[in-house]
C-alpha atoms as a PDB file:
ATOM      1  CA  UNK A   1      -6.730  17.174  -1.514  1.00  0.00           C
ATOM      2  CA  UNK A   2      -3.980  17.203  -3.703  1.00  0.00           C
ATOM      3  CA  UNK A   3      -0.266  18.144  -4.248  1.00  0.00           C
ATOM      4  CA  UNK A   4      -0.379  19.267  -7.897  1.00  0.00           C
ATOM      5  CA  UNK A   5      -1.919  22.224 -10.359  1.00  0.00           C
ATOM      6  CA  UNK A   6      -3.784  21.337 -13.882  1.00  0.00           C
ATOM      7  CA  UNK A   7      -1.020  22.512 -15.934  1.00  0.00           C
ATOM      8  CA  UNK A   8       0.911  20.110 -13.951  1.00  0.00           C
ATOM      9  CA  UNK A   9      -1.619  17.741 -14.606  1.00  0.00           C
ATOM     10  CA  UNK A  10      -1.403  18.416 -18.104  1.00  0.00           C
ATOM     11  CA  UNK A  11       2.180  18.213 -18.555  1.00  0.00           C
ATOM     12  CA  UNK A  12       2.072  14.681 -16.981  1.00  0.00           C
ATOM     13  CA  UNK A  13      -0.205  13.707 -19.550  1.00  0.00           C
ATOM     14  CA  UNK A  14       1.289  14.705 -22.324  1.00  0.00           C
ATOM     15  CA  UNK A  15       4.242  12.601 -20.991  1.00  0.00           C
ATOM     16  CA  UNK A  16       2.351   9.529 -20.063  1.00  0.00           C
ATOM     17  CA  UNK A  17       1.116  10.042 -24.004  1.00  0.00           C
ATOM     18  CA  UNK A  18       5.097  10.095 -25.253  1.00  0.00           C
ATOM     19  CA  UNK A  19       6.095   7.369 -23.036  1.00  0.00           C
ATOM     20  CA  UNK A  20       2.970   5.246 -24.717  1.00  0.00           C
ATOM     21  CA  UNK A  21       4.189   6.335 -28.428  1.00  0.00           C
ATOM     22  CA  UNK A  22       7.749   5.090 -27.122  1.00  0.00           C
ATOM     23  CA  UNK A  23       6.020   1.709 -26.426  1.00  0.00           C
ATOM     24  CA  UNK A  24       4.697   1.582 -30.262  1.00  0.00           C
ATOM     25  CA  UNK A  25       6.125  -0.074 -32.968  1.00  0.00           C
ATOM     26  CA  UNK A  26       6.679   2.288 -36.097  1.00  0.00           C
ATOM     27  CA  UNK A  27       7.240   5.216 -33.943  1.00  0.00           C
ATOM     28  CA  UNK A  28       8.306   8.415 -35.753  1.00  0.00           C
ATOM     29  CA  UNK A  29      12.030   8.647 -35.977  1.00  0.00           C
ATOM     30  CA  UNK A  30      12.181  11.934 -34.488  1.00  0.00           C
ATOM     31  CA  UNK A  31      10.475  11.094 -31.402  1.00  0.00           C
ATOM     32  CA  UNK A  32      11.518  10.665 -28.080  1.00  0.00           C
ATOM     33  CA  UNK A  33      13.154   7.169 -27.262  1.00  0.00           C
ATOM     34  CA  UNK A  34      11.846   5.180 -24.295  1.00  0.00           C
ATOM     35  CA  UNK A  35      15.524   6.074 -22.569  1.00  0.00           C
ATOM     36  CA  UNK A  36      14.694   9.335 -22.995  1.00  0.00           C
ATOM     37  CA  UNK A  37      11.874   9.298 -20.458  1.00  0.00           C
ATOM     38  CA  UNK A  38      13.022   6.265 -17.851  1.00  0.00           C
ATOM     39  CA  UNK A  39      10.299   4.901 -15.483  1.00  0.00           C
ATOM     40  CA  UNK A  40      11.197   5.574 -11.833  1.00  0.00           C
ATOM     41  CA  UNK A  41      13.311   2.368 -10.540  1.00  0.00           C
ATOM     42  CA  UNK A  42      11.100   2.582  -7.446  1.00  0.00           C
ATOM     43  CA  UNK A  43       7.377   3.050  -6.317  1.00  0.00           C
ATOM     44  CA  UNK A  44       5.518   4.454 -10.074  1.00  0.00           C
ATOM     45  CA  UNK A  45       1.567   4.292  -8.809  1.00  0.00           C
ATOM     46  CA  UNK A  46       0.049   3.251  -5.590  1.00  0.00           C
ATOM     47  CA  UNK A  47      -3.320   3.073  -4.028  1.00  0.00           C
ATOM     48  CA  UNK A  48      -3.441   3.244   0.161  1.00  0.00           C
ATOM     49  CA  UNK A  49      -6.038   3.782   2.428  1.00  0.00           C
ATOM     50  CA  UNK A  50      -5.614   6.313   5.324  1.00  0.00           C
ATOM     51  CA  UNK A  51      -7.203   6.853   8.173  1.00  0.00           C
ATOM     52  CA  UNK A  52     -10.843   5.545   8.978  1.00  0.00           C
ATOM     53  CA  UNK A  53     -12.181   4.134  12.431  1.00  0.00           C
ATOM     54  CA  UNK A  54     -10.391   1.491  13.261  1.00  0.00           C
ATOM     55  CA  UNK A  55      -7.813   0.094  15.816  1.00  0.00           C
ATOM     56  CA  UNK A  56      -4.296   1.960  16.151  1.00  0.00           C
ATOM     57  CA  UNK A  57      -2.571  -1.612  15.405  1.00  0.00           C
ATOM     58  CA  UNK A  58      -4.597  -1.278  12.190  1.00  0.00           C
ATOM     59  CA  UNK A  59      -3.734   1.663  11.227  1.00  0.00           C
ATOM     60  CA  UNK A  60      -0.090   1.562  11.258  1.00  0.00           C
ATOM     61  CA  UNK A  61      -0.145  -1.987  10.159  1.00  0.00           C
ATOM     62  CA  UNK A  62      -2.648  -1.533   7.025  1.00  0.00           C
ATOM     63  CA  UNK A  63      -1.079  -2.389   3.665  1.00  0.00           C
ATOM     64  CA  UNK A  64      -1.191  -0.431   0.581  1.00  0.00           C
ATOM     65  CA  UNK A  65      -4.327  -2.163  -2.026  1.00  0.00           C
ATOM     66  CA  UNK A  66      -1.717  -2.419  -4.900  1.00  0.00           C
ATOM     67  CA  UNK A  67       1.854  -1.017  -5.368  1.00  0.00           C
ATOM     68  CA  UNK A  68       3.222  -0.855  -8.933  1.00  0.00           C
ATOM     69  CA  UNK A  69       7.305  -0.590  -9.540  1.00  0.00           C
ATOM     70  CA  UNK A  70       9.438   0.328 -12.680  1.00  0.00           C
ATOM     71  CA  UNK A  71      10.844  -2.924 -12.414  1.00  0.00           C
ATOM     72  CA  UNK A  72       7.422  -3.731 -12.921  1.00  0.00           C
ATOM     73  CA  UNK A  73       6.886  -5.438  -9.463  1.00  0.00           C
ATOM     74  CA  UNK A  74       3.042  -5.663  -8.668  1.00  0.00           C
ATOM     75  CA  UNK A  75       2.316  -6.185  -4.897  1.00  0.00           C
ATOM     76  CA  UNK A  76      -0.894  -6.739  -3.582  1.00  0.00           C
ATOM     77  CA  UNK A  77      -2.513  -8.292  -1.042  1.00  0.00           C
ATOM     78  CA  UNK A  78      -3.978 -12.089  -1.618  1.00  0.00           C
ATOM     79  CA  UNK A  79      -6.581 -13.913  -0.443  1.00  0.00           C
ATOM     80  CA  UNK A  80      -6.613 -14.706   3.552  1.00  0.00           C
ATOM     81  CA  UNK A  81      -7.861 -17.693   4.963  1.00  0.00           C
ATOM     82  CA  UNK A  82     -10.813 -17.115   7.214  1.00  0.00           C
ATOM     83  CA  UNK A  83     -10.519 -18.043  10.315  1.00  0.00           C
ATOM     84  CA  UNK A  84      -9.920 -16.925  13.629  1.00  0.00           C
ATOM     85  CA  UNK A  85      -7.287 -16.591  14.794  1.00  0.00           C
ATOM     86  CA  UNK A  86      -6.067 -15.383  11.790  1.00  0.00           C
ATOM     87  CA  UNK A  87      -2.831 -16.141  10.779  1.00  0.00           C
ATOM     88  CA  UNK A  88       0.063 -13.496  12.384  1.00  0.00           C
ATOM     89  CA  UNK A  89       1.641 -12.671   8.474  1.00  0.00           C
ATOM     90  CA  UNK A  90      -0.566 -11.196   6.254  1.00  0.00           C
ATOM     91  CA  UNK A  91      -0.967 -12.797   2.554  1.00  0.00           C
ATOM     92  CA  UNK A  92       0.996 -10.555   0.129  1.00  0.00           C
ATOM     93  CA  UNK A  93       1.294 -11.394  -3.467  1.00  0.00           C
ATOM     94  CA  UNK A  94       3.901  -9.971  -5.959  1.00  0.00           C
ATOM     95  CA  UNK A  95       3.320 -10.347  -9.815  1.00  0.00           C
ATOM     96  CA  UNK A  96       5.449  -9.087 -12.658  1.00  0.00           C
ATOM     97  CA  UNK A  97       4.450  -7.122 -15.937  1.00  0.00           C
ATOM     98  CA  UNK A  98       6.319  -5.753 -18.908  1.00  0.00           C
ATOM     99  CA  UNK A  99       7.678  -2.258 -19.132  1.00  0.00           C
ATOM    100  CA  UNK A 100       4.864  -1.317 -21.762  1.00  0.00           C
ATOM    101  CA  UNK A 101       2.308  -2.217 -18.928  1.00  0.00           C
ATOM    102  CA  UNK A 102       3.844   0.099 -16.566  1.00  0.00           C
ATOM    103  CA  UNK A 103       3.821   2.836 -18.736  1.00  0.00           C
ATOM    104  CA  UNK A 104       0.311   1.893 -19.400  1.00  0.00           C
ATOM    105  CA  UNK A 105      -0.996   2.338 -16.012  1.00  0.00           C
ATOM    106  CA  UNK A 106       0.694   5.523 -15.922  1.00  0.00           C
ATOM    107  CA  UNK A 107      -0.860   6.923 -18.317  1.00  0.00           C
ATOM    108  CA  UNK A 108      -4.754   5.347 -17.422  1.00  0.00           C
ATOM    109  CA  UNK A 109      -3.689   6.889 -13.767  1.00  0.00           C
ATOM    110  CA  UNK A 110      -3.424  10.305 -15.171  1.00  0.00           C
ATOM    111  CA  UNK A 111      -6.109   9.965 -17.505  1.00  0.00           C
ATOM    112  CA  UNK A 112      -8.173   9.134 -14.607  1.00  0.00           C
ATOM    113  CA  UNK A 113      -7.645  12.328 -12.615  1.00  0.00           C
ATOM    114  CA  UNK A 114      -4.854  11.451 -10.244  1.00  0.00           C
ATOM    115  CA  UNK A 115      -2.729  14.414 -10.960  1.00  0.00           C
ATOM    116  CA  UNK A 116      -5.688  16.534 -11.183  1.00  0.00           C
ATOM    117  CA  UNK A 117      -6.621  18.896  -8.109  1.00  0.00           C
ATOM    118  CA  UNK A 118     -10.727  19.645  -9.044  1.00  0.00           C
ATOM    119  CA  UNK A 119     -13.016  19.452  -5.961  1.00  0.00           C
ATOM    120  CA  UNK A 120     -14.023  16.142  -5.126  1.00  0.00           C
ATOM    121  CA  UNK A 121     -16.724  17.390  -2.643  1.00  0.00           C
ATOM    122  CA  UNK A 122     -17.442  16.744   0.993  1.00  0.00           C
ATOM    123  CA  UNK A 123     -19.767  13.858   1.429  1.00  0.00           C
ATOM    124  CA  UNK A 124     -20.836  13.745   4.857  1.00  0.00           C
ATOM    125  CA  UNK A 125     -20.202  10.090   5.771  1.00  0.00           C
ATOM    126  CA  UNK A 126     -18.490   9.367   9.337  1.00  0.00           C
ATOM    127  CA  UNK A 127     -15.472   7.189  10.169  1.00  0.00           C
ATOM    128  CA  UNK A 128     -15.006   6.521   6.535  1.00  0.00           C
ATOM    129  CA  UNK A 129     -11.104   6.048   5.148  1.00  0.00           C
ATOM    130  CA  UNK A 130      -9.374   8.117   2.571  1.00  0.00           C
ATOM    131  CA  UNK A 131      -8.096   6.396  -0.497  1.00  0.00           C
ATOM    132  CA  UNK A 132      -4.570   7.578  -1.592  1.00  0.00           C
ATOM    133  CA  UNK A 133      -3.486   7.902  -4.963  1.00  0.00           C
ATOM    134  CA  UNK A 134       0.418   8.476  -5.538  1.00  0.00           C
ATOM    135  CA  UNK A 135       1.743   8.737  -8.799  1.00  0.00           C
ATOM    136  CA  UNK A 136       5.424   9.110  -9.765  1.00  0.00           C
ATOM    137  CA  UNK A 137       6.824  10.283 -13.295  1.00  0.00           C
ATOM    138  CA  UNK A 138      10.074  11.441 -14.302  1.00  0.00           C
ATOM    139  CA  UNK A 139       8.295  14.829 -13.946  1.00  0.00           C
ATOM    140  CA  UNK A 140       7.958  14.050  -9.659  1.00  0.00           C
ATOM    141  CA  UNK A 141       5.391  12.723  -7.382  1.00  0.00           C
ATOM    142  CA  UNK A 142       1.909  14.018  -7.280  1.00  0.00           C
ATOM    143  CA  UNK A 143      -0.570  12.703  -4.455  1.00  0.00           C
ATOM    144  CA  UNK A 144      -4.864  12.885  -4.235  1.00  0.00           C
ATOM    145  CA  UNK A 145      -6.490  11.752  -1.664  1.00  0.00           C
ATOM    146  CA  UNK A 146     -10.539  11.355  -1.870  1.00  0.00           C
ATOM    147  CA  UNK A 147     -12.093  11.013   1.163  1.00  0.00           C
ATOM    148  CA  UNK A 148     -15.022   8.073   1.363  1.00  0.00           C
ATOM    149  CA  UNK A 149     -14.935   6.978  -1.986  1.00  0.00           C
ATOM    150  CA  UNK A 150     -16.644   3.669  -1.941  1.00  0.00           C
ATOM    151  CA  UNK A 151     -18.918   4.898   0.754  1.00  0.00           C
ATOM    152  CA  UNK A 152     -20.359   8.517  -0.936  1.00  0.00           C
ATOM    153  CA  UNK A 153     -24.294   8.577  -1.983  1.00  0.00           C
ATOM    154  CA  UNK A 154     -24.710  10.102  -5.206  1.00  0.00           C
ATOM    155  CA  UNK A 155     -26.878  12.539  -4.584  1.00  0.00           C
ATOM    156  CA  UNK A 156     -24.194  14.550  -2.162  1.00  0.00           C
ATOM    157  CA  UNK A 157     -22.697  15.570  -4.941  1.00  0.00           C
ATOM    158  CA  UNK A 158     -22.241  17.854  -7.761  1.00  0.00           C
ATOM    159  CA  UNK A 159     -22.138  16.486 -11.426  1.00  0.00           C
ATOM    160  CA  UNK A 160     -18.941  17.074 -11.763  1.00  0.00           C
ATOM    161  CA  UNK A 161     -17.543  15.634  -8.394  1.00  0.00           C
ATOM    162  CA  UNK A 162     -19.285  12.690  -9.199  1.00  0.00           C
ATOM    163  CA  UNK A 163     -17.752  12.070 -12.518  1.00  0.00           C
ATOM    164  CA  UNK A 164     -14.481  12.755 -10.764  1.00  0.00           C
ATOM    165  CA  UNK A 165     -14.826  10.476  -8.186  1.00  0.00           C
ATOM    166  CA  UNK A 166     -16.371   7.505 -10.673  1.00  0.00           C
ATOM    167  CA  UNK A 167     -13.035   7.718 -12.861  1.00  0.00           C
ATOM    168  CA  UNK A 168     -10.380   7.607  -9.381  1.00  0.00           C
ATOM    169  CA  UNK A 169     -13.105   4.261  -8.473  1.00  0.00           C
ATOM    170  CA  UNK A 170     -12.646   2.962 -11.898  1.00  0.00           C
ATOM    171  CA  UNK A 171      -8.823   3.278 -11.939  1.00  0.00           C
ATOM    172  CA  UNK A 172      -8.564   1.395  -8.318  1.00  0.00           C
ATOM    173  CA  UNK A 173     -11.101  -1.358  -9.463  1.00  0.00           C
ATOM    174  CA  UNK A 174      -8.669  -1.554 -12.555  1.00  0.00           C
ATOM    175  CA  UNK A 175      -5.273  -1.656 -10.450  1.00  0.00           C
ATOM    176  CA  UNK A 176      -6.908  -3.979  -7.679  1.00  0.00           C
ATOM    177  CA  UNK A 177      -8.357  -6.521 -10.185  1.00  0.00           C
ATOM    178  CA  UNK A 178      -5.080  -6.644 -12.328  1.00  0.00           C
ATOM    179  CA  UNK A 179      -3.995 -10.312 -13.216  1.00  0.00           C
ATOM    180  CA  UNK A 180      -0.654 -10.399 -14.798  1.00  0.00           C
ATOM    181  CA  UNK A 181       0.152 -14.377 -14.794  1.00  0.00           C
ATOM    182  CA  UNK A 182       0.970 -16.326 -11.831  1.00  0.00           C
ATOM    183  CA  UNK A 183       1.200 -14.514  -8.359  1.00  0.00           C
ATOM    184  CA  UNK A 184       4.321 -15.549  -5.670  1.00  0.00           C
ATOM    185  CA  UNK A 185       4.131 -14.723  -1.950  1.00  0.00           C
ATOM    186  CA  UNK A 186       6.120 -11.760  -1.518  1.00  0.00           C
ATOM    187  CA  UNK A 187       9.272 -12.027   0.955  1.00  0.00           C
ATOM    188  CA  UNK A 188      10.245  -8.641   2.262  1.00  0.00           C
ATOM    189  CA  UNK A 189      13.822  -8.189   3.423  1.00  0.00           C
ATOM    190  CA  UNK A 190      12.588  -6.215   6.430  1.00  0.00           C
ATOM    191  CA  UNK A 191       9.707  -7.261   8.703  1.00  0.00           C
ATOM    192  CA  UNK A 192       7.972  -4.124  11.169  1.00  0.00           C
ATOM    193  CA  UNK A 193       6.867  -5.766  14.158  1.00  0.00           C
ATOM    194  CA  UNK A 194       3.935  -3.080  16.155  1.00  0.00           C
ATOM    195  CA  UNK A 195       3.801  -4.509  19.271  1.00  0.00           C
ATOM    196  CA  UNK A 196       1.489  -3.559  22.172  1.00  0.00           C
ATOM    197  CA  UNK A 197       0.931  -5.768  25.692  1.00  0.00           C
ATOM    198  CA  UNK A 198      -0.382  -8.392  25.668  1.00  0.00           C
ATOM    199  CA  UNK A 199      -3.636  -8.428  27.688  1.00  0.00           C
ATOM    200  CA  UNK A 200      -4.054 -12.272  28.316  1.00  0.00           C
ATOM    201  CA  UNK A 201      -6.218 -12.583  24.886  1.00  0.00           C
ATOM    202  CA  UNK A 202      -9.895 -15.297  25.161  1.00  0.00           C
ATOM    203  CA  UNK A 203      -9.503 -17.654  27.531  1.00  0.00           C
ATOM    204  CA  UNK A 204     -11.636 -20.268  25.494  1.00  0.00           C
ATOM    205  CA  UNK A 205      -8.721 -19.686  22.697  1.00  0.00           C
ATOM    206  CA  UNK A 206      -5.826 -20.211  24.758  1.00  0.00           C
ATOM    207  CA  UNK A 207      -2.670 -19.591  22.958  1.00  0.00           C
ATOM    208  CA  UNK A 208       1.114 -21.204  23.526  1.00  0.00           C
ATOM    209  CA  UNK A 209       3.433 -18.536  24.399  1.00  0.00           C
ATOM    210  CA  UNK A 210       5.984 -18.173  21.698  1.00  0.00           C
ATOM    211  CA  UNK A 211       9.859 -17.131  22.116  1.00  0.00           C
ATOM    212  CA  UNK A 212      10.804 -13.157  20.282  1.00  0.00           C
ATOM    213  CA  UNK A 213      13.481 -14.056  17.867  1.00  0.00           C
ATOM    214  CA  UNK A 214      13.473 -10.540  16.587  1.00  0.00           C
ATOM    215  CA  UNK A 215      15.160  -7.462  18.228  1.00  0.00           C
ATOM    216  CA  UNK A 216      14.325  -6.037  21.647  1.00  0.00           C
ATOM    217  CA  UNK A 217      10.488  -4.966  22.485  1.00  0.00           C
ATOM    218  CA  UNK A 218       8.820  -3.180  22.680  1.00  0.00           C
ATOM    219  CA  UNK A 219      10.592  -0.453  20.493  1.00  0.00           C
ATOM    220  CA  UNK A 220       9.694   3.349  19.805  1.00  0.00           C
ATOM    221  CA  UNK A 221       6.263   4.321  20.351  1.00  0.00           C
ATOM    222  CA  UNK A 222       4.869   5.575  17.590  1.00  0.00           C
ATOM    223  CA  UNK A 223       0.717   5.920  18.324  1.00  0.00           C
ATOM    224  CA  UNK A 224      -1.445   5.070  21.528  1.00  0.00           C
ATOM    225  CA  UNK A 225      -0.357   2.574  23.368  1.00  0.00           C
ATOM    226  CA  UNK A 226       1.536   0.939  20.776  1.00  0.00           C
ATOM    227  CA  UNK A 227       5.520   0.524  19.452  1.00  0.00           C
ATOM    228  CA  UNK A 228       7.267  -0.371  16.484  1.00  0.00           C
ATOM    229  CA  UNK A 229      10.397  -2.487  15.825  1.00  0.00           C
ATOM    230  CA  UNK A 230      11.990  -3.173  12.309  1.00  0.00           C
ATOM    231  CA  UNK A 231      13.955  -6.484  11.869  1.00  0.00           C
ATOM    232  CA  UNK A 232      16.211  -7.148   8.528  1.00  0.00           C
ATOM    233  CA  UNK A 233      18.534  -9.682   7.579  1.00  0.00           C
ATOM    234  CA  UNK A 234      18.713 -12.662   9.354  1.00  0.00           C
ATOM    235  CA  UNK A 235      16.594 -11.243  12.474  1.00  0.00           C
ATOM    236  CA  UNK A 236      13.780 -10.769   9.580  1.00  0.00           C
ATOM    237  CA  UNK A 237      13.906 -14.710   8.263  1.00  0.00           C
ATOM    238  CA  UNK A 238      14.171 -15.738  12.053  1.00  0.00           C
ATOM    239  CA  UNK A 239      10.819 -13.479  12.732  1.00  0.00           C
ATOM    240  CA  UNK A 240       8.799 -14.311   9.599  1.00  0.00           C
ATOM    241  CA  UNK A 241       9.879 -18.105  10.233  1.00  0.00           C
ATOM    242  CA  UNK A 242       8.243 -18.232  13.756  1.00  0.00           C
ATOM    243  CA  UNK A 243       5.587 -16.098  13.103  1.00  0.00           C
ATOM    244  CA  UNK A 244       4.663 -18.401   9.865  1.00  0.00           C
ATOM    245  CA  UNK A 245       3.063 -20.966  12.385  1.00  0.00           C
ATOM    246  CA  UNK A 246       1.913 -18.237  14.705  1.00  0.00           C
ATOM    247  CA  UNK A 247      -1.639 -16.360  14.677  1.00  0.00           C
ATOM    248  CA  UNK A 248      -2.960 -12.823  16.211  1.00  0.00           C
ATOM    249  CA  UNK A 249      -3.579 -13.926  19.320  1.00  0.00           C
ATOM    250  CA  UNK A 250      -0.061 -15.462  19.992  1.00  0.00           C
ATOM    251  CA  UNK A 251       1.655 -14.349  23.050  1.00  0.00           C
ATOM    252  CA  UNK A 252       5.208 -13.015  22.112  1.00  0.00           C
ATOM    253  CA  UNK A 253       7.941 -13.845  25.509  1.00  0.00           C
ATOM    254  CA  UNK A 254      11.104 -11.617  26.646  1.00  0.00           C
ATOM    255  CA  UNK A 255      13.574 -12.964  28.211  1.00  0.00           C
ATOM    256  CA  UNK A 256      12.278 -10.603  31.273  1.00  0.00           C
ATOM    257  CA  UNK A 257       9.227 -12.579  31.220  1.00  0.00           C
ATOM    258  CA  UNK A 258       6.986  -9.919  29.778  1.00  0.00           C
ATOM    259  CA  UNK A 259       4.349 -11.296  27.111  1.00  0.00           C
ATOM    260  CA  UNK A 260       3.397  -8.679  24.426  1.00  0.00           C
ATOM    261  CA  UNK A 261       0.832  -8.647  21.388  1.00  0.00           C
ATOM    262  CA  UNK A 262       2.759  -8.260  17.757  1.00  0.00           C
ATOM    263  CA  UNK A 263       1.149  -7.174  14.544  1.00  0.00           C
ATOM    264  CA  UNK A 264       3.547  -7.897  11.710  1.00  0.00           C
ATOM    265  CA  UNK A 265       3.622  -5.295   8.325  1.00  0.00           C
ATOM    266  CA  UNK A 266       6.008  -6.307   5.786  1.00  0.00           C
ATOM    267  CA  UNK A 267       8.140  -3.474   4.525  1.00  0.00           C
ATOM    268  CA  UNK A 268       7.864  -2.577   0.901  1.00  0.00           C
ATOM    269  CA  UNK A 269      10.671  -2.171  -1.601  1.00  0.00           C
ATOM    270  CA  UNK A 270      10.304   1.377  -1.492  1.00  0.00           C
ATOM    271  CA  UNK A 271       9.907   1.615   2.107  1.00  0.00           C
ATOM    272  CA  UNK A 272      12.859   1.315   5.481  1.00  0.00           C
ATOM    273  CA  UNK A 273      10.887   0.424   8.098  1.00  0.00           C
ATOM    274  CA  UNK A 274       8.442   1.640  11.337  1.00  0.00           C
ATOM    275  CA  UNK A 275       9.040   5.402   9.892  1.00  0.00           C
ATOM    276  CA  UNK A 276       6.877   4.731   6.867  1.00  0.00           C
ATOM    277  CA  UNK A 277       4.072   3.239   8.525  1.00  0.00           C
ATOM    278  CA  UNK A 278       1.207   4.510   9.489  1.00  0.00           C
ATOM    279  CA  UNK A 279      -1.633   6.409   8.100  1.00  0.00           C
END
């Protein structure tokens, strides 16, 4: 699917190609100046999976693969420790490139088709997720979405959905795999807390019950037997300080006695809270 036309495809080209000349040295006098064509100050490129088979806690609480800012914030998540129970926060990594890099992504994303709307075919895989591509210019936001991209045999497909598809995989291989110097654990200002009952978890793993320091649960429902709650400020450094030494099967206490099950999803920059998860 897709949100844009190929003339608008083209047009974003032809401005990822300015914005590039910009970055040269010895550019042409006469052409545009980098302030001329600003990168967005928030979200610029994005890759996401949607939907899949998989648990309704999972799918609001799944994390983007990379994020890339105009500020030229990086997030993505890091390695996780394995073993179970895992640990309640999930690993995410923030790394920092130059304005040139940003404006070099750009322009590989279009390059590679994301503000493109060809058909990318219909493999006929089950239960598979849909990778999300959003791209933002100074000329708007354009979204595809390719459903089973990793998973799709070759031989499903046309010539030309298959050369499609190989340049979208070769642009997330390139975003996922970036290494820009040193990484830093990402602190979010706002924590999203989906919370669901607690169901007594294994009994050969038994858990301590832990004390809520966030706001009240459960919150607003927002899919199948599960809520949402957003905390910011301090409630957000009380919650990620607790939860640091907590895991997934920790049992989370009201002060009415009730014991609940939290997943925690740290909140983008670009993003408020419960309202943008999901997918």
């Amino acid at each position: 699917m897709t949100t844009t036309s190929t003339v608008r495809a083209a047009a974003l080209l032809g401005c990822a190609l300015v914005l590039a000349a910009c970055a040269q040295e010895g550019a042409d006098a006469g052409s545009p100046s980098s302030s001329s064509a600003p990168l967005p100050s928030g979200l610029v490129l994005q890759v996401a999976y949607t939907g899949g088979f998989t648990s309704p806690e999972e799918l609001a609480t799944r994390l983007p693969l990379v994020s890339v800012y105009g500020d030229g914030r990086v997030l993505t998540q890091g390695p996780q420790i394995e073993i179970w129970p895992s640990p309640a926060l999930p690993n995410v990594q923030v790394q920092r490139v130059d304005e040139a890099t940003v404006r070099d992504l750009v322009g590989r994303a279009v390059e590679a088709g994301v503000a493109e709307d060809g058909d990318l075919g219909e493999p006929p895989v089950a239960d598979a997720p849909t990778t999300r591509f959003t791209l933002t210019t100074d000329e708007g936001t354009t979204v595809r979405e390719v459903y089973a991209l990793a998973e799709t045999p070759d031989d499903t497909l046309t010539a030309e959905q298959a050369e499609a598809r190989a340049r979208l995989r070769d642009l997330q291989d390139e975003l996922t795999g970036l290494t820009a110097g040193p990484a830093e654990p990402y602190v979010p200002q706002t924590v999203a807390a989906v919370v669901a009952p607690h169901r007594g978890g294994d009994p050969e793993l038994p858990q301590p019950d832990v004390a809520w320091p966030g706001p009240a649960l459960p919150g607003t429902p927002i899919g199948p037997g599960i809520s949402c709650v957003s905390a910011t400020g301090q409630q957000a450094a009380d919650v990620l300080a607790t939860a640091a030494s907590a895991n997934a099967l920790t049992p989370w206490t009201t002060p009415d006695g009730a014991r609940w099950s939290v997943t925690f999803r740290p909140v983008l920059p670009h993003e408020s809270g419960c309202a943008d998860l999901g997918g």
